[in-house]
C-alpha atoms as a PDB file:
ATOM      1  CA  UNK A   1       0.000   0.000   0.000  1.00  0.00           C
ATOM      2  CA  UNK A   2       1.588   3.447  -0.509  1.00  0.00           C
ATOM      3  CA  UNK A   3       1.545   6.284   1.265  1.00  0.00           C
ATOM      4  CA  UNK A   4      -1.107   8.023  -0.590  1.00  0.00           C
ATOM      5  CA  UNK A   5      -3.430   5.046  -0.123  1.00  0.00           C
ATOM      6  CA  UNK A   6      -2.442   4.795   3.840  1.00  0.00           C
ATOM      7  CA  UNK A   7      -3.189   8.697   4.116  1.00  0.00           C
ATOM      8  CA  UNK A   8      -6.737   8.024   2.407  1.00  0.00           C
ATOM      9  CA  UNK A   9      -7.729   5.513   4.578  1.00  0.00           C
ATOM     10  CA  UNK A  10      -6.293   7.283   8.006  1.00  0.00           C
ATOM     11  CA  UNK A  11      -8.657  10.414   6.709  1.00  0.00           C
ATOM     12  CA  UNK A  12     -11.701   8.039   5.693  1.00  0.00           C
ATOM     13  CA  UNK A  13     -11.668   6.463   9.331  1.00  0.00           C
ATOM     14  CA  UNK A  14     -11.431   9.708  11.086  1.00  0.00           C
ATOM     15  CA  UNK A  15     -14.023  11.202   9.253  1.00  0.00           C
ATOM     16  CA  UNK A  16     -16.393   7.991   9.646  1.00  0.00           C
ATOM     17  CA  UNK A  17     -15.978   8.192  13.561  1.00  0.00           C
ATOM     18  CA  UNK A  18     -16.331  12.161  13.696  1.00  0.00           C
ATOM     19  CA  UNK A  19     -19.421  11.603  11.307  1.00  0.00           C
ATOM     20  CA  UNK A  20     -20.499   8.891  13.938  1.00  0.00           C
ATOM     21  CA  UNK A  21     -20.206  10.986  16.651  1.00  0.00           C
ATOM     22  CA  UNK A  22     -22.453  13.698  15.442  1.00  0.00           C
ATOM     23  CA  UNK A  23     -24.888  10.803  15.042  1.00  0.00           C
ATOM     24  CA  UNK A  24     -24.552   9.754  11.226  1.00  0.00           C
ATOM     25  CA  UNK A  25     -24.933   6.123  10.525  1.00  0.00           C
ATOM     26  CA  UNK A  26     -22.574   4.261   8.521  1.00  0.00           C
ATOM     27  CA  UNK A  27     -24.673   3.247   5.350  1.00  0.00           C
ATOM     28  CA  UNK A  28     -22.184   2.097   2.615  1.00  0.00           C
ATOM     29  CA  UNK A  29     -18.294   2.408   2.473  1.00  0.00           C
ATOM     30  CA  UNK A  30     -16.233   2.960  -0.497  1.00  0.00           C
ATOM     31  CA  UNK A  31     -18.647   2.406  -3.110  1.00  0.00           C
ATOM     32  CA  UNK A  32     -17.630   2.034  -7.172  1.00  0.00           C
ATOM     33  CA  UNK A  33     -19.295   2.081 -10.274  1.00  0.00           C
ATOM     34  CA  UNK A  34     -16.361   0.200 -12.268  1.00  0.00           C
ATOM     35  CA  UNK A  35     -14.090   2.965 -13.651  1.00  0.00           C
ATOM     36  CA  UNK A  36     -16.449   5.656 -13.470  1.00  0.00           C
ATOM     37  CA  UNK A  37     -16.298   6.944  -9.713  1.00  0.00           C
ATOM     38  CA  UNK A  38     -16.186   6.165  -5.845  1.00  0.00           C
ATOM     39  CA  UNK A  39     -17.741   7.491  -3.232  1.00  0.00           C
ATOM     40  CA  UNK A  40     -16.128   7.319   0.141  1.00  0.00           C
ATOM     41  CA  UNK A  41     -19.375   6.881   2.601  1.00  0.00           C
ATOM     42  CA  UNK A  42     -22.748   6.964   2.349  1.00  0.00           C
ATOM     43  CA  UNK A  43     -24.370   7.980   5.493  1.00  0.00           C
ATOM     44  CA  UNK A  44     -27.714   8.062   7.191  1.00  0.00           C
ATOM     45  CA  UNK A  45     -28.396  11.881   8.695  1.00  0.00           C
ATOM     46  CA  UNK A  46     -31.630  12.259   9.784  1.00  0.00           C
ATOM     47  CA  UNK A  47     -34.122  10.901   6.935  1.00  0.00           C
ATOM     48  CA  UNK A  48     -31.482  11.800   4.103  1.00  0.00           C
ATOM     49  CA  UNK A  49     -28.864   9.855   2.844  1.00  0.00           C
ATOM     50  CA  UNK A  50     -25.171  11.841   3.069  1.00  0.00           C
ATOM     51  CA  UNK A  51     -22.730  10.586  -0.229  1.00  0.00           C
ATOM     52  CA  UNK A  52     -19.853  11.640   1.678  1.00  0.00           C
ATOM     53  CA  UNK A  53     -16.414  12.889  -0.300  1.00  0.00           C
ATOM     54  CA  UNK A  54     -13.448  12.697   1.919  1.00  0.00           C
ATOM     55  CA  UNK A  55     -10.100  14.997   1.326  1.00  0.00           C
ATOM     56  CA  UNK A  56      -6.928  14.208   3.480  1.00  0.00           C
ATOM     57  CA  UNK A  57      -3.844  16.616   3.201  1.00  0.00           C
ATOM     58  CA  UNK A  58      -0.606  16.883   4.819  1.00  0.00           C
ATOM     59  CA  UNK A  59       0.032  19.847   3.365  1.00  0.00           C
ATOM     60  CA  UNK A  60      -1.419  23.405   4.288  1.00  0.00           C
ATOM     61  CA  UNK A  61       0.205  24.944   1.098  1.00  0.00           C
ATOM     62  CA  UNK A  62      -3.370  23.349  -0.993  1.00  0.00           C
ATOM     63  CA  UNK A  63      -6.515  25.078  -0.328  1.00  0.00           C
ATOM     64  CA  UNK A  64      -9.051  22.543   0.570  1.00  0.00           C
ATOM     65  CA  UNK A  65     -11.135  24.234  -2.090  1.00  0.00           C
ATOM     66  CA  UNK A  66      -9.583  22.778  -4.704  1.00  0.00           C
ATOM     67  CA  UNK A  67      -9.149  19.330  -3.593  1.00  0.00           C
ATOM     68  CA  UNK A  68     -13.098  18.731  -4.818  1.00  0.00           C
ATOM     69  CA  UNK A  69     -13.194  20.357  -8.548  1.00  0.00           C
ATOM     70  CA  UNK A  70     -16.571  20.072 -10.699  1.00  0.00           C
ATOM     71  CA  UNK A  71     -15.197  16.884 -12.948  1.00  0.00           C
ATOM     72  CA  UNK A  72     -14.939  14.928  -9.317  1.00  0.00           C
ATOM     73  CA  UNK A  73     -18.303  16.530  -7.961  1.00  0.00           C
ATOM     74  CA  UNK A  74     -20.034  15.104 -11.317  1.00  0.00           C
ATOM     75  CA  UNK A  75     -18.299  11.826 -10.905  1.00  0.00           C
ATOM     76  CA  UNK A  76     -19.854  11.372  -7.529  1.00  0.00           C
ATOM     77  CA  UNK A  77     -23.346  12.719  -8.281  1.00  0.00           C
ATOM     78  CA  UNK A  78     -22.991   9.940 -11.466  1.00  0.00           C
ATOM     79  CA  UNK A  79     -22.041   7.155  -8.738  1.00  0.00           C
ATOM     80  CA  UNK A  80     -25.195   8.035  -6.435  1.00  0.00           C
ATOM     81  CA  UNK A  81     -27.399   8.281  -9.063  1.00  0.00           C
ATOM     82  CA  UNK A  82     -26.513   4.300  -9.876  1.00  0.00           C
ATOM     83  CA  UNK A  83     -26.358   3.756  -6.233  1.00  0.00           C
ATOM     84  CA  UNK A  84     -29.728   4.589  -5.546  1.00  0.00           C
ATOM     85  CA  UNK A  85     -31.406   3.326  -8.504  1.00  0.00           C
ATOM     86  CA  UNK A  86     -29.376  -0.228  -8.042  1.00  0.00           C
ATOM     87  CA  UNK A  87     -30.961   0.008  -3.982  1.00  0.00           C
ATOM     88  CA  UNK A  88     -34.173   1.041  -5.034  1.00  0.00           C
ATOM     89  CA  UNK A  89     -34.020   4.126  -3.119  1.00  0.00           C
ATOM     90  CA  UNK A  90     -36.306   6.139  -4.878  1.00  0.00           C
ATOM     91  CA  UNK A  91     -38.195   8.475  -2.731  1.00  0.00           C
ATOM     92  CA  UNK A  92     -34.972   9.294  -0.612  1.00  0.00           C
ATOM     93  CA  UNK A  93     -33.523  12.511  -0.241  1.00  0.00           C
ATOM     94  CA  UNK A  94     -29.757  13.157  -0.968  1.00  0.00           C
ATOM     95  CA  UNK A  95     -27.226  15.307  -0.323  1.00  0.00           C
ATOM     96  CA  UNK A  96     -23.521  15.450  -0.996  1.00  0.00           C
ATOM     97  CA  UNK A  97     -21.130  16.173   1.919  1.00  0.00           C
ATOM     98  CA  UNK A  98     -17.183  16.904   2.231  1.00  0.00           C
ATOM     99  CA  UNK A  99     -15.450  16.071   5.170  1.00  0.00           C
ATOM    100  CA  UNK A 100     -11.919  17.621   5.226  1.00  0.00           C
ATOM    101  CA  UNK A 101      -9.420  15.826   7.319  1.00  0.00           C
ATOM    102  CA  UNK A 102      -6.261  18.172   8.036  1.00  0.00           C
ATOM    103  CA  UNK A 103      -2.743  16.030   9.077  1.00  0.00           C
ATOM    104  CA  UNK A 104      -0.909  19.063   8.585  1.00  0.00           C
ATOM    105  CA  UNK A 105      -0.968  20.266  12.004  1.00  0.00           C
ATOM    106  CA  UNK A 106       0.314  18.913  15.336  1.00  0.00           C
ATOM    107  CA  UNK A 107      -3.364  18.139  16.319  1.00  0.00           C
ATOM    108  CA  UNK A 108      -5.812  16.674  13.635  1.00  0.00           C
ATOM    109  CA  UNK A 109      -8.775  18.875  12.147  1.00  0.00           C
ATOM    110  CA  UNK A 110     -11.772  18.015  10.832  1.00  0.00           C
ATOM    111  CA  UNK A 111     -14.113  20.189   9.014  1.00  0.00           C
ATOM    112  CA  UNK A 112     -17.745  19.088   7.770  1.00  0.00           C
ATOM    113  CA  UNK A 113     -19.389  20.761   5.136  1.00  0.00           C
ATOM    114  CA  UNK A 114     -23.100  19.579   4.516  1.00  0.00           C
ATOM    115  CA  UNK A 115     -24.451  19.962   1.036  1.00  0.00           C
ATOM    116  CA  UNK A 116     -21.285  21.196  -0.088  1.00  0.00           C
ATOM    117  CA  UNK A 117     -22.087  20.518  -3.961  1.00  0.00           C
ATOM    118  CA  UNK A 118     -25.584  19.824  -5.884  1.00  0.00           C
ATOM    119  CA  UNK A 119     -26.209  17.758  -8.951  1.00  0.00           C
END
């Protein structure tokens, strides 16, 4: 596994537990449509379904703004769409989430942004 990969998952397992401890509920994990996208979680808030993008960084020289561009926004708004329809999920409201996971500093933050992007 490289580093990359070990970073990913270190940032996908604290966001799941912050995301737990605001009570989310762990839905799905990593979920792919073949070569056309992933999305990290899918979590139950409330009576909606959260499609959850994660973004790790070591680095505080790149904005966390650009670590979620339009072309990856689309490719997880593609990915729910075939989620949903393959779970019969029909009548259930979704929203698309970032979770920012900063390993930059001495101490770890986390910032949540709810409905940070719209199909």
């Amino acid at each position: 596994m490289s580093s990359l990969q070990a970073r990913g998952m270190r940032g996908e397992a604290l966001a799941l537990a912050y995301l737990r401890e605001r009570g989310y509920q762990l839905v799905a994990r990593n979920v792919r449509m073949h070569q056309r996208g992933e999305i990290d979680l899918i979590m139950r808030a409330g009576e909606a379904l959260a499609c959850v993008e994660v973004k790790t960084r070591v680095s505080p020289q790149v904005p966390f703004e650009l670590l979620v561009p339009r072309a990856k926004q689309q490719k997880i708004i593609f990915v729910a769409r075939w989620y949903m329809q393959q779970h019969r999920l029909h009548d259930v409201v979704v929203r698309f989430d970032v979770v920012f996971v900063d390993l930059s500093k001495a101490e770890v933050e986390i910032r949540h942004i709810p409905g940070a992007f719209t199909p």
